[in-house]
C-alpha atoms as a PDB file:
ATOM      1  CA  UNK A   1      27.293  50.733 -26.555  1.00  0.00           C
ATOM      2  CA  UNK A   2      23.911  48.924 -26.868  1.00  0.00           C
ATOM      3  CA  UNK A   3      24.446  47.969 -22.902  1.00  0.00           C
ATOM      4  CA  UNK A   4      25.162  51.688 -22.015  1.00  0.00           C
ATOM      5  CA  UNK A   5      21.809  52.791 -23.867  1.00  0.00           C
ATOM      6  CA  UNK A   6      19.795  49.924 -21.739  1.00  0.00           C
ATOM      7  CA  UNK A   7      21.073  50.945 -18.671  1.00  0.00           C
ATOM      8  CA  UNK A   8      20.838  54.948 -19.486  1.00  0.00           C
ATOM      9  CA  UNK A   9      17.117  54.386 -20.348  1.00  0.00           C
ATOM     10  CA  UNK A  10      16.953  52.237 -16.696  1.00  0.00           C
ATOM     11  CA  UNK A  11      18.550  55.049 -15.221  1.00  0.00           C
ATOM     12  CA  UNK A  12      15.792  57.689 -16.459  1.00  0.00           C
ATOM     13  CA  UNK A  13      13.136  55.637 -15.692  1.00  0.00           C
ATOM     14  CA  UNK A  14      14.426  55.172 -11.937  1.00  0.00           C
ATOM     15  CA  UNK A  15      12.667  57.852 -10.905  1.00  0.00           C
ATOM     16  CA  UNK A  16       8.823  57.995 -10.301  1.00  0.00           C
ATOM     17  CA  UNK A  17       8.542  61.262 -11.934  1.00  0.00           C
ATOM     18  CA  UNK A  18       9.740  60.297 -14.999  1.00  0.00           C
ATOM     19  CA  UNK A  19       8.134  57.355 -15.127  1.00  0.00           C
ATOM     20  CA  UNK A  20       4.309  58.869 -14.950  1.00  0.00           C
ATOM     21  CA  UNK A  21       5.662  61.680 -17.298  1.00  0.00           C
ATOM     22  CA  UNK A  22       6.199  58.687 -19.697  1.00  0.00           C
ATOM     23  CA  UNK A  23       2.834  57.294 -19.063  1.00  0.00           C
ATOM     24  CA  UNK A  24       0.732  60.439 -19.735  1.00  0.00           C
ATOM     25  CA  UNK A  25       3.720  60.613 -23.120  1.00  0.00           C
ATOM     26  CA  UNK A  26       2.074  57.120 -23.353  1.00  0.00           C
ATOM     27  CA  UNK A  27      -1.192  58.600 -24.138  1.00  0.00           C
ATOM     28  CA  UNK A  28      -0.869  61.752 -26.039  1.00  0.00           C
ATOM     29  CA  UNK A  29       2.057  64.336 -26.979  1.00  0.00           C
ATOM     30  CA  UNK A  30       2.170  66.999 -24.273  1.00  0.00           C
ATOM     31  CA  UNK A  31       3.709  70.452 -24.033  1.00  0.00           C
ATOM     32  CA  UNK A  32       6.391  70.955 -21.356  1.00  0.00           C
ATOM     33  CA  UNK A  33       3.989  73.071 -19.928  1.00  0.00           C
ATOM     34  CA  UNK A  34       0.620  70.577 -19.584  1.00  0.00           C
ATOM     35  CA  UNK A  35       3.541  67.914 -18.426  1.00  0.00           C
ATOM     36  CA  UNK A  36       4.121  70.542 -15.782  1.00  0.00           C
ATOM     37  CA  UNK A  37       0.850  71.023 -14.479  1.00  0.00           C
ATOM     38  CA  UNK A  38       0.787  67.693 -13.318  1.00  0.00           C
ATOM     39  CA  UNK A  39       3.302  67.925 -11.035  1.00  0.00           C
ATOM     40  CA  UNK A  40       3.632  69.997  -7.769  1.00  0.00           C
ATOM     41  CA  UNK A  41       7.171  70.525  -8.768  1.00  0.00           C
ATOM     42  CA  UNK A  42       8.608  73.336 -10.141  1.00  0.00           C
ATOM     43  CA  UNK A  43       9.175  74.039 -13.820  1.00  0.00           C
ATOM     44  CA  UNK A  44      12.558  73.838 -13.922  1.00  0.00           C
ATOM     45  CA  UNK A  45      12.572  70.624 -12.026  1.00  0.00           C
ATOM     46  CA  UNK A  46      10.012  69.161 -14.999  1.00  0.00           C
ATOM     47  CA  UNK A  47      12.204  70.668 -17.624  1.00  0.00           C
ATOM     48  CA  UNK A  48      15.519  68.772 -15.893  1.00  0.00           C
ATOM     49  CA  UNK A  49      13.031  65.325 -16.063  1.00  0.00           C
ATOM     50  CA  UNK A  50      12.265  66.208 -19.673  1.00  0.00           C
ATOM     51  CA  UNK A  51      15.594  66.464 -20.498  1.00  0.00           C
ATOM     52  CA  UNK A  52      17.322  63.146 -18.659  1.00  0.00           C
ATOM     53  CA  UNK A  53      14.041  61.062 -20.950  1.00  0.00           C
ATOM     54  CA  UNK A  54      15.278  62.858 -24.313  1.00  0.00           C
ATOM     55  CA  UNK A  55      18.860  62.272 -23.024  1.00  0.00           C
ATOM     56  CA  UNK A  56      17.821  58.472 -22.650  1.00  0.00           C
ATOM     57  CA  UNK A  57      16.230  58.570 -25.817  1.00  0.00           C
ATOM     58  CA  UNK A  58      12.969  58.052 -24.952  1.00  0.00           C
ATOM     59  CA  UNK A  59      11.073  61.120 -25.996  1.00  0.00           C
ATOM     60  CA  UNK A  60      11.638  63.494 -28.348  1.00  0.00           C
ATOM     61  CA  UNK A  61      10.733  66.948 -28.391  1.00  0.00           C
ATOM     62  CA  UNK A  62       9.258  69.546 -31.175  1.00  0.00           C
ATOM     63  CA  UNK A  63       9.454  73.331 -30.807  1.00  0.00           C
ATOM     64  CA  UNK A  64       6.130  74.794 -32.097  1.00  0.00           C
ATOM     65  CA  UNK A  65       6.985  78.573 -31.241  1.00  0.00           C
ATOM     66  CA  UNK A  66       7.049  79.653 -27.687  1.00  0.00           C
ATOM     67  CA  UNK A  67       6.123  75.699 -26.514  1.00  0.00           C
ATOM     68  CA  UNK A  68       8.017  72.411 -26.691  1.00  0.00           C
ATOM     69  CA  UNK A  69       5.768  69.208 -27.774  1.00  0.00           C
ATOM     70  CA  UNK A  70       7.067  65.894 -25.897  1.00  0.00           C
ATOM     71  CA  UNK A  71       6.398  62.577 -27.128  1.00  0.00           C
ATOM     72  CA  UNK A  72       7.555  59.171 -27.007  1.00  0.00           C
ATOM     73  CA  UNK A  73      10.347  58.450 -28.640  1.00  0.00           C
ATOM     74  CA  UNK A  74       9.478  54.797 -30.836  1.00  0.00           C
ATOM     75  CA  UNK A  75      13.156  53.891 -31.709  1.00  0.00           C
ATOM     76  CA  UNK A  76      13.936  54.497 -27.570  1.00  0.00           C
ATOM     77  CA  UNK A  77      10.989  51.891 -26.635  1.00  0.00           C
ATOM     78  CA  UNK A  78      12.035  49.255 -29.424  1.00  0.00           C
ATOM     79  CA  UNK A  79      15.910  49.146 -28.423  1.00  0.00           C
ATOM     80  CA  UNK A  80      14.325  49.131 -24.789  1.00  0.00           C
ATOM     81  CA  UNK A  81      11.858  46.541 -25.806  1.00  0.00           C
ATOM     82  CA  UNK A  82      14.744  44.468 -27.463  1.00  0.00           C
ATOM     83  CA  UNK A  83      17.170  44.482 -24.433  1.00  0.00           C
ATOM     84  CA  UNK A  84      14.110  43.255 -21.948  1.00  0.00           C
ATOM     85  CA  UNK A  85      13.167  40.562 -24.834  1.00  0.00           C
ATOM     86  CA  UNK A  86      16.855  39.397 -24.573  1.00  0.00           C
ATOM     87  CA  UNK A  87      16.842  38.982 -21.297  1.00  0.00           C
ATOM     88  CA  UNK A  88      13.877  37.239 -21.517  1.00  0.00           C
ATOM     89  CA  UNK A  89      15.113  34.403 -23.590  1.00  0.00           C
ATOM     90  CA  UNK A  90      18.408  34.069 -21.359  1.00  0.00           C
ATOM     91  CA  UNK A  91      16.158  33.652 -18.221  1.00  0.00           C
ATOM     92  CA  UNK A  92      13.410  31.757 -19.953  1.00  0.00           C
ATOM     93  CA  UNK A  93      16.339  29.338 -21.434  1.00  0.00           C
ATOM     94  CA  UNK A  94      17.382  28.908 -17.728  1.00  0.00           C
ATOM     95  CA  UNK A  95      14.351  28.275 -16.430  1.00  0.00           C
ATOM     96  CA  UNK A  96      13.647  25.693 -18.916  1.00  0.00           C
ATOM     97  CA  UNK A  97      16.752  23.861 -17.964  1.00  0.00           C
ATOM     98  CA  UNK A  98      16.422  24.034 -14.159  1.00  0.00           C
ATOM     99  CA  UNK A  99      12.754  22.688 -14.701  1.00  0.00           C
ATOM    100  CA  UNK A 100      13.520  19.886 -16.971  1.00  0.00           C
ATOM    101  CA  UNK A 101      16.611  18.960 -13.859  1.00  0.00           C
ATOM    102  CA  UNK A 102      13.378  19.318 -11.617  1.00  0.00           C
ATOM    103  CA  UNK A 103      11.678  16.827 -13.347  1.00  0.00           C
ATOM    104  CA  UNK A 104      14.164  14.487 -13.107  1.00  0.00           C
ATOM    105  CA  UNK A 105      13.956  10.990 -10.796  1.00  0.00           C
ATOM    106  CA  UNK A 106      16.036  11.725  -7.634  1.00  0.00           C
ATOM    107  CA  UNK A 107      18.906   9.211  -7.775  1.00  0.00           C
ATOM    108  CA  UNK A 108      17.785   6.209  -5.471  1.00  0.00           C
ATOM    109  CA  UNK A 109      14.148   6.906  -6.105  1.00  0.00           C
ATOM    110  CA  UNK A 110      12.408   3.568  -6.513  1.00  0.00           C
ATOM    111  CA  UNK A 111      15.046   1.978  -4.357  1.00  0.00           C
ATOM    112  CA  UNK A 112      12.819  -0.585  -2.118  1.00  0.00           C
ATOM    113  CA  UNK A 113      16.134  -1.226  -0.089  1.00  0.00           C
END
């Protein structure tokens, strides 16, 4: 299930849309409607955005009234933040290997036949 949550959060941040909504998220909680304004697109096309990045657990989102407060979701950027680290530490474990291999004397080096 862990994988599916990785790849839904991927998935929602595909799109360059959602990624700059989660930048300005990034600096401040923002209504639905100041998210909006930065966009030429329409409001329900902002709302649908909104609502993939809570989907993907990566914001969450207060009703105060009339408006809806979005903000970044902590728990969605640690479990993201844990799946990159992972694969971090496969790779970097790889690339240790393959260097060390690198490093290696060729077979028949130092030959002087």
């Amino acid at each position: 299930m862990a994988k599916l949550w990785a790849m839904d959060r991927f998935a929602a941040l595909a799109d360059p849309t959602r990624r700059s909504i989660v930048e300005m998220l990034g600096e401040r909680p923002l209504s639905a409607g100041e998210v909006g304004a930065a966009f030429s697109a329409s409001a329900p096309a902002i709302s649908q955005h909104l609502k993939v990045l809570r989907e993907a657990g990566l914001v969450t989102v207060e009703v105060r009234g009339q408006q809806r407060i979005y903000r970044l979701d902590p728990a969605g950027l640690e479990a993201f933040d844990a799946w990159l680290s992972k694969v971090r530490r496969f790779w970097g474990h790889h690339l240790d290997i393959l260097e060390q291999e690198l490093a290696k004397p060729e077979q028949g080096e130092g030959d002087t036949r």
